[in-house]
C-alpha atoms as a PDB file:
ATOM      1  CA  UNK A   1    -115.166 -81.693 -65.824  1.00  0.00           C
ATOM      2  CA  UNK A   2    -113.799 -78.913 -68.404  1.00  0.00           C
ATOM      3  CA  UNK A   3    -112.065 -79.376 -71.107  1.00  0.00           C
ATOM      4  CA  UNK A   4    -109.584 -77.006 -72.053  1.00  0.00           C
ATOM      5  CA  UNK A   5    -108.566 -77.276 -75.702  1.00  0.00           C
ATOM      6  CA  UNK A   6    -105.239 -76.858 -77.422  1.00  0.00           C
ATOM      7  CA  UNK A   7    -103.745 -74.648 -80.123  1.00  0.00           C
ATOM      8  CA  UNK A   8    -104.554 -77.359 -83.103  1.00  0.00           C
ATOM      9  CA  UNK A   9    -108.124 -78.121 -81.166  1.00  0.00           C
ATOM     10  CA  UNK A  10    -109.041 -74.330 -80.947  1.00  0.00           C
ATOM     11  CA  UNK A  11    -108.272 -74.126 -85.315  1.00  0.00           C
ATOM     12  CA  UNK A  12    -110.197 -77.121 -86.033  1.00  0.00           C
ATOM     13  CA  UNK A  13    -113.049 -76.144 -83.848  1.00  0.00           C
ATOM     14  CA  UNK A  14    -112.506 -72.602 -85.793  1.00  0.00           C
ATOM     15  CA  UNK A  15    -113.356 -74.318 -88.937  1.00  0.00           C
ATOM     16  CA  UNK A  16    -116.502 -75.930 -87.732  1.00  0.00           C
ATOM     17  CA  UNK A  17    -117.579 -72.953 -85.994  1.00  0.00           C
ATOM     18  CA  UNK A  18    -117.121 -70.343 -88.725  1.00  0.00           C
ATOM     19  CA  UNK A  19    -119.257 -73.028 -91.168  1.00  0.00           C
ATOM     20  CA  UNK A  20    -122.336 -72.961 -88.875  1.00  0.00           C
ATOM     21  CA  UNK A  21    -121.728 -68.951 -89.677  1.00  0.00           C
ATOM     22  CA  UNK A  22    -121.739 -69.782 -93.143  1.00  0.00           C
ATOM     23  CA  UNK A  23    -124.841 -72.514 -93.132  1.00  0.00           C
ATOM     24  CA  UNK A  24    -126.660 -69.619 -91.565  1.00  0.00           C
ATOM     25  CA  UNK A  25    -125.806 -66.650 -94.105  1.00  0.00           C
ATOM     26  CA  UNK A  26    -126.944 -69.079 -96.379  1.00  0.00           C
ATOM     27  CA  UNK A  27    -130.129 -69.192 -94.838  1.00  0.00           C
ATOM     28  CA  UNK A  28    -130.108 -65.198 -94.458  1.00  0.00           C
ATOM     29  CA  UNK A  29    -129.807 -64.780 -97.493  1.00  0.00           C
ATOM     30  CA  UNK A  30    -133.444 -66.923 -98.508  1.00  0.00           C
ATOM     31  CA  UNK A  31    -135.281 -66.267 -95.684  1.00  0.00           C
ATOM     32  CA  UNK A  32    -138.651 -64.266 -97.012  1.00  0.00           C
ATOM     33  CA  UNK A  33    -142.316 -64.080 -96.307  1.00  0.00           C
ATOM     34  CA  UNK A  34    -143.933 -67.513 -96.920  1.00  0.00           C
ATOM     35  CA  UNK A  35    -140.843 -69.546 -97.151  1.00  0.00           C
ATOM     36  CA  UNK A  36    -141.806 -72.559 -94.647  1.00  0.00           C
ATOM     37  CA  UNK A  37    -139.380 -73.395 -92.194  1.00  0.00           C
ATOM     38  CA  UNK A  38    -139.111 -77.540 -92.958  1.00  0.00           C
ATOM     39  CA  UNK A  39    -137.579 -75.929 -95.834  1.00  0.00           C
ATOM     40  CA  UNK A  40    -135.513 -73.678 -93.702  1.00  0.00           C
ATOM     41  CA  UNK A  41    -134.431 -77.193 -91.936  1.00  0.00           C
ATOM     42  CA  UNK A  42    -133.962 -79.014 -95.360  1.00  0.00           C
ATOM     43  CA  UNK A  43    -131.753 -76.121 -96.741  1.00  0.00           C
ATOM     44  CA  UNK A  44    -129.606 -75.979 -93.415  1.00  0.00           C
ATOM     45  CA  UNK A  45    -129.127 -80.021 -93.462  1.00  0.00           C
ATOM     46  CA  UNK A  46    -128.258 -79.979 -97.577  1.00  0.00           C
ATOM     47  CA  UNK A  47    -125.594 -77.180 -96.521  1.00  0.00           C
ATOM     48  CA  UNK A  48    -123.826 -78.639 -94.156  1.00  0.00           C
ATOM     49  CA  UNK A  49    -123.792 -82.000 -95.648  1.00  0.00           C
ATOM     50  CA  UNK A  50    -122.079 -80.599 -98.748  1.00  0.00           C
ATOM     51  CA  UNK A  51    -119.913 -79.101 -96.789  1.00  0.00           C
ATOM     52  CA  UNK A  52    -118.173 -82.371 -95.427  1.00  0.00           C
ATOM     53  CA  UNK A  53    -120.535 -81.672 -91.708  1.00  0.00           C
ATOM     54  CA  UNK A  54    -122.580 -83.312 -89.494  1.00  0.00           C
ATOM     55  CA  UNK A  55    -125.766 -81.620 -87.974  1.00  0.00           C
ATOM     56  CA  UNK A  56    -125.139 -81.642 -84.260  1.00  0.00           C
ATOM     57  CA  UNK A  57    -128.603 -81.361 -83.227  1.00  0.00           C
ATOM     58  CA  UNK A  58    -130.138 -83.811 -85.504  1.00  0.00           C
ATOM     59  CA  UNK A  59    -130.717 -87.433 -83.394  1.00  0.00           C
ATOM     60  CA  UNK A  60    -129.234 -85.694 -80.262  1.00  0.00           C
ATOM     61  CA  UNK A  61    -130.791 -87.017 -77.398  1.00  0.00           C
ATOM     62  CA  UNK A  62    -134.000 -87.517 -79.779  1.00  0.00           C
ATOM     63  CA  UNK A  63    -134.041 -84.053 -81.617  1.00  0.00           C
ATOM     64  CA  UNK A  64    -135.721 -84.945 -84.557  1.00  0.00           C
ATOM     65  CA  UNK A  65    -133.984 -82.098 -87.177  1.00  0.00           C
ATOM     66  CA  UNK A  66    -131.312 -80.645 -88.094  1.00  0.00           C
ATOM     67  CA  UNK A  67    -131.788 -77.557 -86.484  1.00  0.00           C
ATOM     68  CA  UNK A  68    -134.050 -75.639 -83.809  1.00  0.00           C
ATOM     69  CA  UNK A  69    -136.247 -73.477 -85.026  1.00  0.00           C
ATOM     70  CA  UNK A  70    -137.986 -70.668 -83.155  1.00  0.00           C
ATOM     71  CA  UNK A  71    -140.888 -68.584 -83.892  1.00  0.00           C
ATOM     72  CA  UNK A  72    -141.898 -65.466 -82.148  1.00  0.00           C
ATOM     73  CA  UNK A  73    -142.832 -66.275 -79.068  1.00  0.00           C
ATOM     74  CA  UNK A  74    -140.849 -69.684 -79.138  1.00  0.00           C
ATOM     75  CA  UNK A  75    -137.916 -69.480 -77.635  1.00  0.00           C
ATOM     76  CA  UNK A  76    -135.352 -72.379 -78.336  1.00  0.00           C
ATOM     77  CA  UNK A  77    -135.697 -76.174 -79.584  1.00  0.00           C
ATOM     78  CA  UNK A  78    -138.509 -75.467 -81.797  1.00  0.00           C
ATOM     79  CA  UNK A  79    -139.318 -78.001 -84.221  1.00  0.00           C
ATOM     80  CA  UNK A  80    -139.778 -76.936 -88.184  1.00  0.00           C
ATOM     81  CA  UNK A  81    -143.008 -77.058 -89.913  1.00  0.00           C
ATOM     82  CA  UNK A  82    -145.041 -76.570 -92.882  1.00  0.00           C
ATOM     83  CA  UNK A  83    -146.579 -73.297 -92.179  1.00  0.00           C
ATOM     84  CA  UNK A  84    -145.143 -70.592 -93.713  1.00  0.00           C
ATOM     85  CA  UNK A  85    -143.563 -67.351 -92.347  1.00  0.00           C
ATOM     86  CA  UNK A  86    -145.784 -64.094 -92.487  1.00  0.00           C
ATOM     87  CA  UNK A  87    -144.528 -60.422 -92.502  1.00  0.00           C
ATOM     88  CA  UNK A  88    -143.801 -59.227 -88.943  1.00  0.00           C
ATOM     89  CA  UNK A  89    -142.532 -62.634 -87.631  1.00  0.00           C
ATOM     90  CA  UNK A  90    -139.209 -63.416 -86.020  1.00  0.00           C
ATOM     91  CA  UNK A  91    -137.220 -66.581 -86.267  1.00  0.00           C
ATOM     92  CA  UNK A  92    -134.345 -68.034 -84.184  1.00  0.00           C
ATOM     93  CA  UNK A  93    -131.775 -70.672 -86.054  1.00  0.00           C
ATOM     94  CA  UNK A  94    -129.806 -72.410 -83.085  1.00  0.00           C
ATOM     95  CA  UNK A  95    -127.411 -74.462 -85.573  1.00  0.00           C
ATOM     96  CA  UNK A  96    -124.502 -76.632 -85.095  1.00  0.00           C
ATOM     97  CA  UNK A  97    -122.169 -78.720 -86.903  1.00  0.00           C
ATOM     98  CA  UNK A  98    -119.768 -81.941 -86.391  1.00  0.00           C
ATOM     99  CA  UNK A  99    -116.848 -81.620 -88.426  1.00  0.00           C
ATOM    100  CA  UNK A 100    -113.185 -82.872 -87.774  1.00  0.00           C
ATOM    101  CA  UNK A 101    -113.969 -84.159 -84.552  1.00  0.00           C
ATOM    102  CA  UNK A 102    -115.326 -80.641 -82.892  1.00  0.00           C
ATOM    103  CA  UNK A 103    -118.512 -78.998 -82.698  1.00  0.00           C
ATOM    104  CA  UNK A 104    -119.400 -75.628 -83.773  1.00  0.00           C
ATOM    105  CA  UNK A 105    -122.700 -74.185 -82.241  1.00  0.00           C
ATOM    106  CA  UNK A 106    -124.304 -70.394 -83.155  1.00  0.00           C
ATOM    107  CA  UNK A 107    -127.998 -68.897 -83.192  1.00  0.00           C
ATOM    108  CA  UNK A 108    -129.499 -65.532 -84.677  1.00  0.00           C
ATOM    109  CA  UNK A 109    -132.668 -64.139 -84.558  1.00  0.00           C
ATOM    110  CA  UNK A 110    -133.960 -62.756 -87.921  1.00  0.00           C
ATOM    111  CA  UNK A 111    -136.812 -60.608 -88.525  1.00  0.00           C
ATOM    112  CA  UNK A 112    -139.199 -61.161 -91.554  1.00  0.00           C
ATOM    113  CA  UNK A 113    -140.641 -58.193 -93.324  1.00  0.00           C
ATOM    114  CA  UNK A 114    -141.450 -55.286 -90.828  1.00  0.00           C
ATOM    115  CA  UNK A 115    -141.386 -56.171 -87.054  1.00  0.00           C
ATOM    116  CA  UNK A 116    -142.606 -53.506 -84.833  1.00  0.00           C
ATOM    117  CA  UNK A 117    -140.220 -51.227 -83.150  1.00  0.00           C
ATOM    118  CA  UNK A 118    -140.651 -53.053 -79.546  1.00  0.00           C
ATOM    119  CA  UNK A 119    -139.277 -55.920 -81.583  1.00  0.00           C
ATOM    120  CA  UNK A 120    -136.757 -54.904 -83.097  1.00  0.00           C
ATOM    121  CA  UNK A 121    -135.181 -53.136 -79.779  1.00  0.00           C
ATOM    122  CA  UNK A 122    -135.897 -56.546 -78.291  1.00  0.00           C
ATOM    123  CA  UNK A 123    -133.853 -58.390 -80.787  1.00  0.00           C
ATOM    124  CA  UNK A 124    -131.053 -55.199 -80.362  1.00  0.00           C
ATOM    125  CA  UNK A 125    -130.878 -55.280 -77.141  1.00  0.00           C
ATOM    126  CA  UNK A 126    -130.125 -59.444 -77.203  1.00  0.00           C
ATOM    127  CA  UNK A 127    -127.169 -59.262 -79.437  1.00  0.00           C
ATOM    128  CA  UNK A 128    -125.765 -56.317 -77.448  1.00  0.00           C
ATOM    129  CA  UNK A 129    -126.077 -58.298 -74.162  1.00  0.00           C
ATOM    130  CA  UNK A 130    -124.092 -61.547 -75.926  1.00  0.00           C
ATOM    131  CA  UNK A 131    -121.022 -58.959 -76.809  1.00  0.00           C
ATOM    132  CA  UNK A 132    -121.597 -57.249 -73.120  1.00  0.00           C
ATOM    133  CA  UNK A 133    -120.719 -61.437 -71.912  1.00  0.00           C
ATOM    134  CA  UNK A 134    -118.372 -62.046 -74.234  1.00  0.00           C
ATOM    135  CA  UNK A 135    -115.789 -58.689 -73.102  1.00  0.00           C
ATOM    136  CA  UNK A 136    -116.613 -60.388 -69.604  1.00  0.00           C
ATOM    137  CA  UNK A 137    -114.765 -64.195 -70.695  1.00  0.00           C
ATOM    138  CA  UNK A 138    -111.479 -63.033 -69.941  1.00  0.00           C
ATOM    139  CA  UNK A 139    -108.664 -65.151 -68.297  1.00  0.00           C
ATOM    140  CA  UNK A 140    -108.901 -64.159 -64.361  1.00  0.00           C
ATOM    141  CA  UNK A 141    -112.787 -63.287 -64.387  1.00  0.00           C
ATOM    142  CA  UNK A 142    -115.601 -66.091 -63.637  1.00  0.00           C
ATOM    143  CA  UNK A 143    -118.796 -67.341 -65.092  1.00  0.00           C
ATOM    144  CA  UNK A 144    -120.530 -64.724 -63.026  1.00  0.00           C
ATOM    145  CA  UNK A 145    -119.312 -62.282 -64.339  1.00  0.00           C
ATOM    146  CA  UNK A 146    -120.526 -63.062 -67.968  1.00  0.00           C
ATOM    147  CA  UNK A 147    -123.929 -63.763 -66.359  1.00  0.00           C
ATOM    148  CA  UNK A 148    -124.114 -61.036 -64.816  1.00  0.00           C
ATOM    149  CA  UNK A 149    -123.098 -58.312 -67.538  1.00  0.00           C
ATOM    150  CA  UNK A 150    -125.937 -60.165 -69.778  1.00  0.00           C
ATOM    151  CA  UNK A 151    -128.863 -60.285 -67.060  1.00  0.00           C
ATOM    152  CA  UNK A 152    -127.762 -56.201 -66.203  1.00  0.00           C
ATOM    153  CA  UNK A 153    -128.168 -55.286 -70.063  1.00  0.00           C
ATOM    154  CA  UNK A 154    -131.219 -56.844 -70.697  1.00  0.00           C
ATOM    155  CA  UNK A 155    -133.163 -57.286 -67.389  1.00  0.00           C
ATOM    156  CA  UNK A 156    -131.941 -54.161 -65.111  1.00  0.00           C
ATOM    157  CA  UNK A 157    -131.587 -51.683 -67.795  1.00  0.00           C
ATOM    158  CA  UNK A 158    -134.369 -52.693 -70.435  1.00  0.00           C
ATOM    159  CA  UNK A 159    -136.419 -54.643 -68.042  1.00  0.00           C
ATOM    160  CA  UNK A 160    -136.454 -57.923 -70.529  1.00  0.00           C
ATOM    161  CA  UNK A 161    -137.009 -61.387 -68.848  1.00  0.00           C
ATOM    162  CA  UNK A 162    -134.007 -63.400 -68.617  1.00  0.00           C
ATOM    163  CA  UNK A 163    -134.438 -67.229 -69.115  1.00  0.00           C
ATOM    164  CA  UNK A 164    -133.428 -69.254 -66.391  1.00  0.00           C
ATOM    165  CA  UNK A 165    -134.565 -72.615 -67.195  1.00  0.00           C
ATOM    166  CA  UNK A 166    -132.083 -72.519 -69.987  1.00  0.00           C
ATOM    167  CA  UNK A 167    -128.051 -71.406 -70.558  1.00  0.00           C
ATOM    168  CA  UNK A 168    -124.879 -71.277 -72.462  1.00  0.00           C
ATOM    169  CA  UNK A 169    -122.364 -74.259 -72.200  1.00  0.00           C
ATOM    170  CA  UNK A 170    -118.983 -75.562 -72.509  1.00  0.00           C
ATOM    171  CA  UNK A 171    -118.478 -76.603 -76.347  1.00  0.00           C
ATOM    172  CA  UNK A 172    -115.715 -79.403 -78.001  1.00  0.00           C
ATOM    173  CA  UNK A 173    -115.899 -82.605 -78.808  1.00  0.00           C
ATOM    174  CA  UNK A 174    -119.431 -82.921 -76.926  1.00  0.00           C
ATOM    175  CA  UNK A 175    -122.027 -80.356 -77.751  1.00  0.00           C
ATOM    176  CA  UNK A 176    -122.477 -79.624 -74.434  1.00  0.00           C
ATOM    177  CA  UNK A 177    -119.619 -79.587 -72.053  1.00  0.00           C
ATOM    178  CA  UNK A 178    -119.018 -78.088 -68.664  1.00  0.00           C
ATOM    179  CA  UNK A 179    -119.145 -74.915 -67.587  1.00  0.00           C
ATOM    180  CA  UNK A 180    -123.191 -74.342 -67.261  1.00  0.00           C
ATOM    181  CA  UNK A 181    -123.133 -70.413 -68.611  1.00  0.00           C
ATOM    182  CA  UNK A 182    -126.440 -68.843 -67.054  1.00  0.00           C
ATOM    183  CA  UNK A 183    -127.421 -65.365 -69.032  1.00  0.00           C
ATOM    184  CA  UNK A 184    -128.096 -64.263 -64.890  1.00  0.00           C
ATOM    185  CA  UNK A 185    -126.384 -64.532 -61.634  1.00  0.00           C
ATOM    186  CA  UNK A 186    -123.504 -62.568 -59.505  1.00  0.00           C
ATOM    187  CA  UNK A 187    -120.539 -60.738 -60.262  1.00  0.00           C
ATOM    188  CA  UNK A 188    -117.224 -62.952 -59.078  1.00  0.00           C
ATOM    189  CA  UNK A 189    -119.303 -66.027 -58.780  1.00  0.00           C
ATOM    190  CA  UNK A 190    -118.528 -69.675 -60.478  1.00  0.00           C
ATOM    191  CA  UNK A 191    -115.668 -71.592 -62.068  1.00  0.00           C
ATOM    192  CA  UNK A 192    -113.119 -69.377 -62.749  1.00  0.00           C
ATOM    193  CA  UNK A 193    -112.409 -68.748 -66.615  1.00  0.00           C
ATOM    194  CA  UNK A 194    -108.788 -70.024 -67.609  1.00  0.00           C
ATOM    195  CA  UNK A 195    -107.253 -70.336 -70.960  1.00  0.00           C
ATOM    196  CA  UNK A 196    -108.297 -72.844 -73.300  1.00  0.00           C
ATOM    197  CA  UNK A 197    -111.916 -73.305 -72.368  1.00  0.00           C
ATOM    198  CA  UNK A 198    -114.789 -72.871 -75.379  1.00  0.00           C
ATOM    199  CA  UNK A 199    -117.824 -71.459 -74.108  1.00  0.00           C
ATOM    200  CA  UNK A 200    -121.434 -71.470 -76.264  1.00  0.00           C
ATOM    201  CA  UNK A 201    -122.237 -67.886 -74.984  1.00  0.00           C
ATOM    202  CA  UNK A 202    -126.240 -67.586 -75.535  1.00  0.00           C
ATOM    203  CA  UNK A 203    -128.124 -64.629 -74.331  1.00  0.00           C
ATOM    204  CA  UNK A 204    -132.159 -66.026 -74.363  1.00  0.00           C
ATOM    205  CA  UNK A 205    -134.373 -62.954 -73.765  1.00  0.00           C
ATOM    206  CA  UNK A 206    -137.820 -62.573 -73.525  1.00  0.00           C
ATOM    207  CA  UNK A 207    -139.647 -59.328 -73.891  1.00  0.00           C
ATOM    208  CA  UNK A 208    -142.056 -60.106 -71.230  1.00  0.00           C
ATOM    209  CA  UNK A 209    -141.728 -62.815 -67.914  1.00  0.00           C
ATOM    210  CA  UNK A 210    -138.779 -64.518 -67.648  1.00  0.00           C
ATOM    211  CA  UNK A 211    -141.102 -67.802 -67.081  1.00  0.00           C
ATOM    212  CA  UNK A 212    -141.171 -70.372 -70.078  1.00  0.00           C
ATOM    213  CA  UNK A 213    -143.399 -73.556 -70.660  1.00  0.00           C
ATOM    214  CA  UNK A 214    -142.226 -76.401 -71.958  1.00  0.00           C
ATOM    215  CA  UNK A 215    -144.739 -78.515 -74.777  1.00  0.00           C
ATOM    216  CA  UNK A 216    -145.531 -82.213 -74.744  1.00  0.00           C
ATOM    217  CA  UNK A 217    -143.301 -82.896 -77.278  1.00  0.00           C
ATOM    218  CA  UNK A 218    -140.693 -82.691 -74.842  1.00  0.00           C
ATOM    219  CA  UNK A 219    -138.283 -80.047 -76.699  1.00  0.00           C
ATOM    220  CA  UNK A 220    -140.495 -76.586 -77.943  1.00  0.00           C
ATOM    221  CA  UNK A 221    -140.267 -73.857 -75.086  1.00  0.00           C
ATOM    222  CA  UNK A 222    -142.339 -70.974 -75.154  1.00  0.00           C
ATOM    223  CA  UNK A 223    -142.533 -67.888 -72.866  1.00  0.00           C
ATOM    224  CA  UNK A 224    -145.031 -68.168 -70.429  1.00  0.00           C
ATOM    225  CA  UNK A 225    -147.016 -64.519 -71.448  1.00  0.00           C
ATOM    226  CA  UNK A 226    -146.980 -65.121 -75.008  1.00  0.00           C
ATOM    227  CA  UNK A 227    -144.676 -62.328 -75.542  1.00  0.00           C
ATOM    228  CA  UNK A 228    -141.879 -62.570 -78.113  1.00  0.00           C
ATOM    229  CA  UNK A 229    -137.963 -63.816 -77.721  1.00  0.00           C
ATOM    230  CA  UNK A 230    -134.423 -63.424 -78.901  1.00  0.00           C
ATOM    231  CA  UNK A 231    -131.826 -65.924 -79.069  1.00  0.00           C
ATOM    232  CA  UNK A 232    -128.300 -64.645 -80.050  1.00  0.00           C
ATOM    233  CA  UNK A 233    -125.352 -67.456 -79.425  1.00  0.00           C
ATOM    234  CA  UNK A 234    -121.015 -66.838 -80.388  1.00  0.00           C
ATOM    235  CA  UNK A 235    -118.627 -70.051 -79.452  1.00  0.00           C
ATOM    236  CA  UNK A 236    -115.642 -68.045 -77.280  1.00  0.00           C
ATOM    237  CA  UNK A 237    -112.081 -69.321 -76.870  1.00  0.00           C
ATOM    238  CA  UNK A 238    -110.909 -67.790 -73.436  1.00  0.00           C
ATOM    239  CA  UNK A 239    -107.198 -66.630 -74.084  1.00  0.00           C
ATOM    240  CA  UNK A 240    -104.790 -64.578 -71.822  1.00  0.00           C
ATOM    241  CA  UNK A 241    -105.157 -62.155 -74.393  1.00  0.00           C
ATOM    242  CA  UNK A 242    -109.110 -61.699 -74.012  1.00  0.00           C
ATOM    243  CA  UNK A 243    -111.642 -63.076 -75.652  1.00  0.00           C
ATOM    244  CA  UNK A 244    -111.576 -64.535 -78.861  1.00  0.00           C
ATOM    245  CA  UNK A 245    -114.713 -65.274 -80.968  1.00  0.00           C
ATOM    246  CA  UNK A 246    -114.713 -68.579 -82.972  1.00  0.00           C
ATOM    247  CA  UNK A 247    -118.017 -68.172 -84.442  1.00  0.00           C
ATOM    248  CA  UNK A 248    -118.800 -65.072 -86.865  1.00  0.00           C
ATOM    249  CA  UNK A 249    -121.958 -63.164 -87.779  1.00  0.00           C
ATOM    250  CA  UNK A 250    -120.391 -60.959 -90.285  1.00  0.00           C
ATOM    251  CA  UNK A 251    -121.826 -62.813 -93.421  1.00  0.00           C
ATOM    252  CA  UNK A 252    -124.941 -63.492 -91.675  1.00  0.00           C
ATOM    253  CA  UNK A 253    -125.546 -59.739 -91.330  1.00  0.00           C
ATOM    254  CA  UNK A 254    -124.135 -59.138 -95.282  1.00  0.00           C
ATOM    255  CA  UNK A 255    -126.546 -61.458 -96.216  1.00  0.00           C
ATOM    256  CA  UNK A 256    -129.435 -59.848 -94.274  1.00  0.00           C
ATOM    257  CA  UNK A 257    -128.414 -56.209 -95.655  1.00  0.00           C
ATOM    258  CA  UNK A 258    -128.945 -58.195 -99.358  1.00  0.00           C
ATOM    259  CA  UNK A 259    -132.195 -59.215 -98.186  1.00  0.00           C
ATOM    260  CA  UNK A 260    -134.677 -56.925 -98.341  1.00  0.00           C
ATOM    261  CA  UNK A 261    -137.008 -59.428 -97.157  1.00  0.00           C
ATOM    262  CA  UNK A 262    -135.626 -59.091 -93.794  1.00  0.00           C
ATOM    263  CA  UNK A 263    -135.965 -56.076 -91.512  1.00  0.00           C
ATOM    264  CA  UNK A 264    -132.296 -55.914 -90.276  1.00  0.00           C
ATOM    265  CA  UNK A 265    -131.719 -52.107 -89.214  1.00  0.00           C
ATOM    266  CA  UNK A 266    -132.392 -53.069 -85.738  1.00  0.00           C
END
C-alpha cells in the first residue's frame, strides 16, 4: 500500500534527506587513493551519529554496516573492507539515515584519481538518466513512465545494461515502501503517480550485460561480465506542481570540485 505523506511529513523527511547529502559531501570531500573503505563506513556512521541520525542500512534485514559500498564492477550492497582504493577505481555510497521518524536514502558514484573516458561517460550518462526519471514523476504520469525515460537514456541511446534484478522504491517511515520503481519498462504503465508519494529514484547501470550475480554473502551484487557500474539515487516528492527533489547533490559535487583526488569533470 502507498503512503502518501503530508506537508509537515514531506519537511521532516527534507531534513533527513538533505543530511544523507551532507554525510556524503563529507565523504567527497576525503575520498583519495588508498583511503580504505571500512574507513569510508566508519566516517559515514561517526557523521550521522553526530548529527542526531540513525544509519538506515545498518542491522536492516542483516546488513552488517552502515552503508553499501560499491566498487567498480560491484554494483549495490557491497560490504566495506580493508583494502584500499587505487587510482582509476570507482565507488558507489548508497546511504541513508533515520532521523525524526523518516528516512532519507541517496547514492553517488565517485571516481578516484583518473578513470578512463568509457568510465567516466558511463558514470555521465547514469546521473543524466536519474534527472531524465525524475522530470517524468509528475502528478498525472505513471511509474512507467519514469522507467522508461531511464532505460531509453541509458540502454537505447548509449547501449548500457539496465539492472533488472534491482529498483527504486517508495521511501517514509519504512526504507522501502511501495511503489517498486524499475530503471526499465513501458511508457503509461503502473500505479499512477499522485501527490504526496516519496519515491527513492535509482538509476543502476552497467556498462556491459544487464545480468548481475549475487555472492554468498547474501547482499554484494556484481555484473555478470565484469564490466563496471553506476549507481546515482534522489528521494522525489511528487507535487501538482512537478517534481520536487528532497535529496541534494550540490555539496557533494562542491566537495568533489575541492578534491583533486577525485576525477569529477565527467
Amino acid at each position: 500500500m502507498i503512503q502518501y505523506k503530508n506537508k509537515e511529513e514531506i519537511e521532516i523527511m527534507r531534513h533527513s534527506c538533505m543530511l544523507v547529502g551532507k554525510t556524503h559531501a563529507v565523504i567527497a570531500a576525503r575520498l583519495k587513493e588508498g583511503i580504505t573503505t571500512i574507513e569510508v563506513n566508519r566516517l559515514v556512521e561517526e557523521f550521522i551519529n553526530d548529527n542526531g541520525g540513525i544509519p538506515s542500512f545498518k542491522n536492516y534485514n542483516g546488513f552488517p554496516y552502515a552503508t553499501c559500498i560499491s566498487v567498480n564492477n560491484a554494483v549495490v550492497h557491497g560490504f566495506p573492507s580493508n583494502i584500499p582504493l587505487k587510482n582509476g577505481d570507482i565507488i558507489s555510497l548508497d546511504i541513508g539515515i533515520f532521523k525524526n521518524g523518516f528516512h532519507g536514502d541517496s547514492a553517488y558514484t565517485y571516481a578516484i584519481g583518473e578513470i578512463p573516458d568509457d568510465v567516466k561517460k558511463l558514470l555521465r550518462v547514469t546521473k543524466e538518466s536519474l534527472y531524465c526519471g525524475i522530470d517524468k514523476a509528475r502528478q498525472g504520469n505513471r511509474i512507467g513512465d519514469i522507467a522508461f525515460a531511464i532505460q531509453e537514456h541509458t540502454e537505447k541511446k548509449n547501449g548500457y545494461g539496465v539492472v533488472r534484478d534491482l529498483v527504486g522504491h517508495g521511501l517514509g517511515r519504512k526504507l522501502h515502501e511501495d511503489p517498486q520503481v524499475p530503471n526499465y519498462g513501458k511508457r503509461g504503465s503502473k500505479e499512477k503517480l499522485k501527490a504526496g508519494m516519496v519515491l527513492a529514484i535509482e538509476p543502476m547501470i552497467n556498462m556491459g550485460v544487464k545480468e548481475v550475480l549475487h555472492l554468498e554473502d547474501g547482499w554484494t551484487v556484481l555484473t555478470k561480465d565484469g564490466q563496471p557500474s553506476a549507481h546515482f539515487e534522489h528521494d522525489v516528492h511528487i507535487t501538482k506542481d512537478g517534481p520536487d527533489i528532497l535529496s541534494s547533490f550540490v555539496e557533494i559535487e562542491a566537495a568533489e570540485k575541492a578534491n583533486i583526488n577525485l576525477s569529477w569533470s565527467y
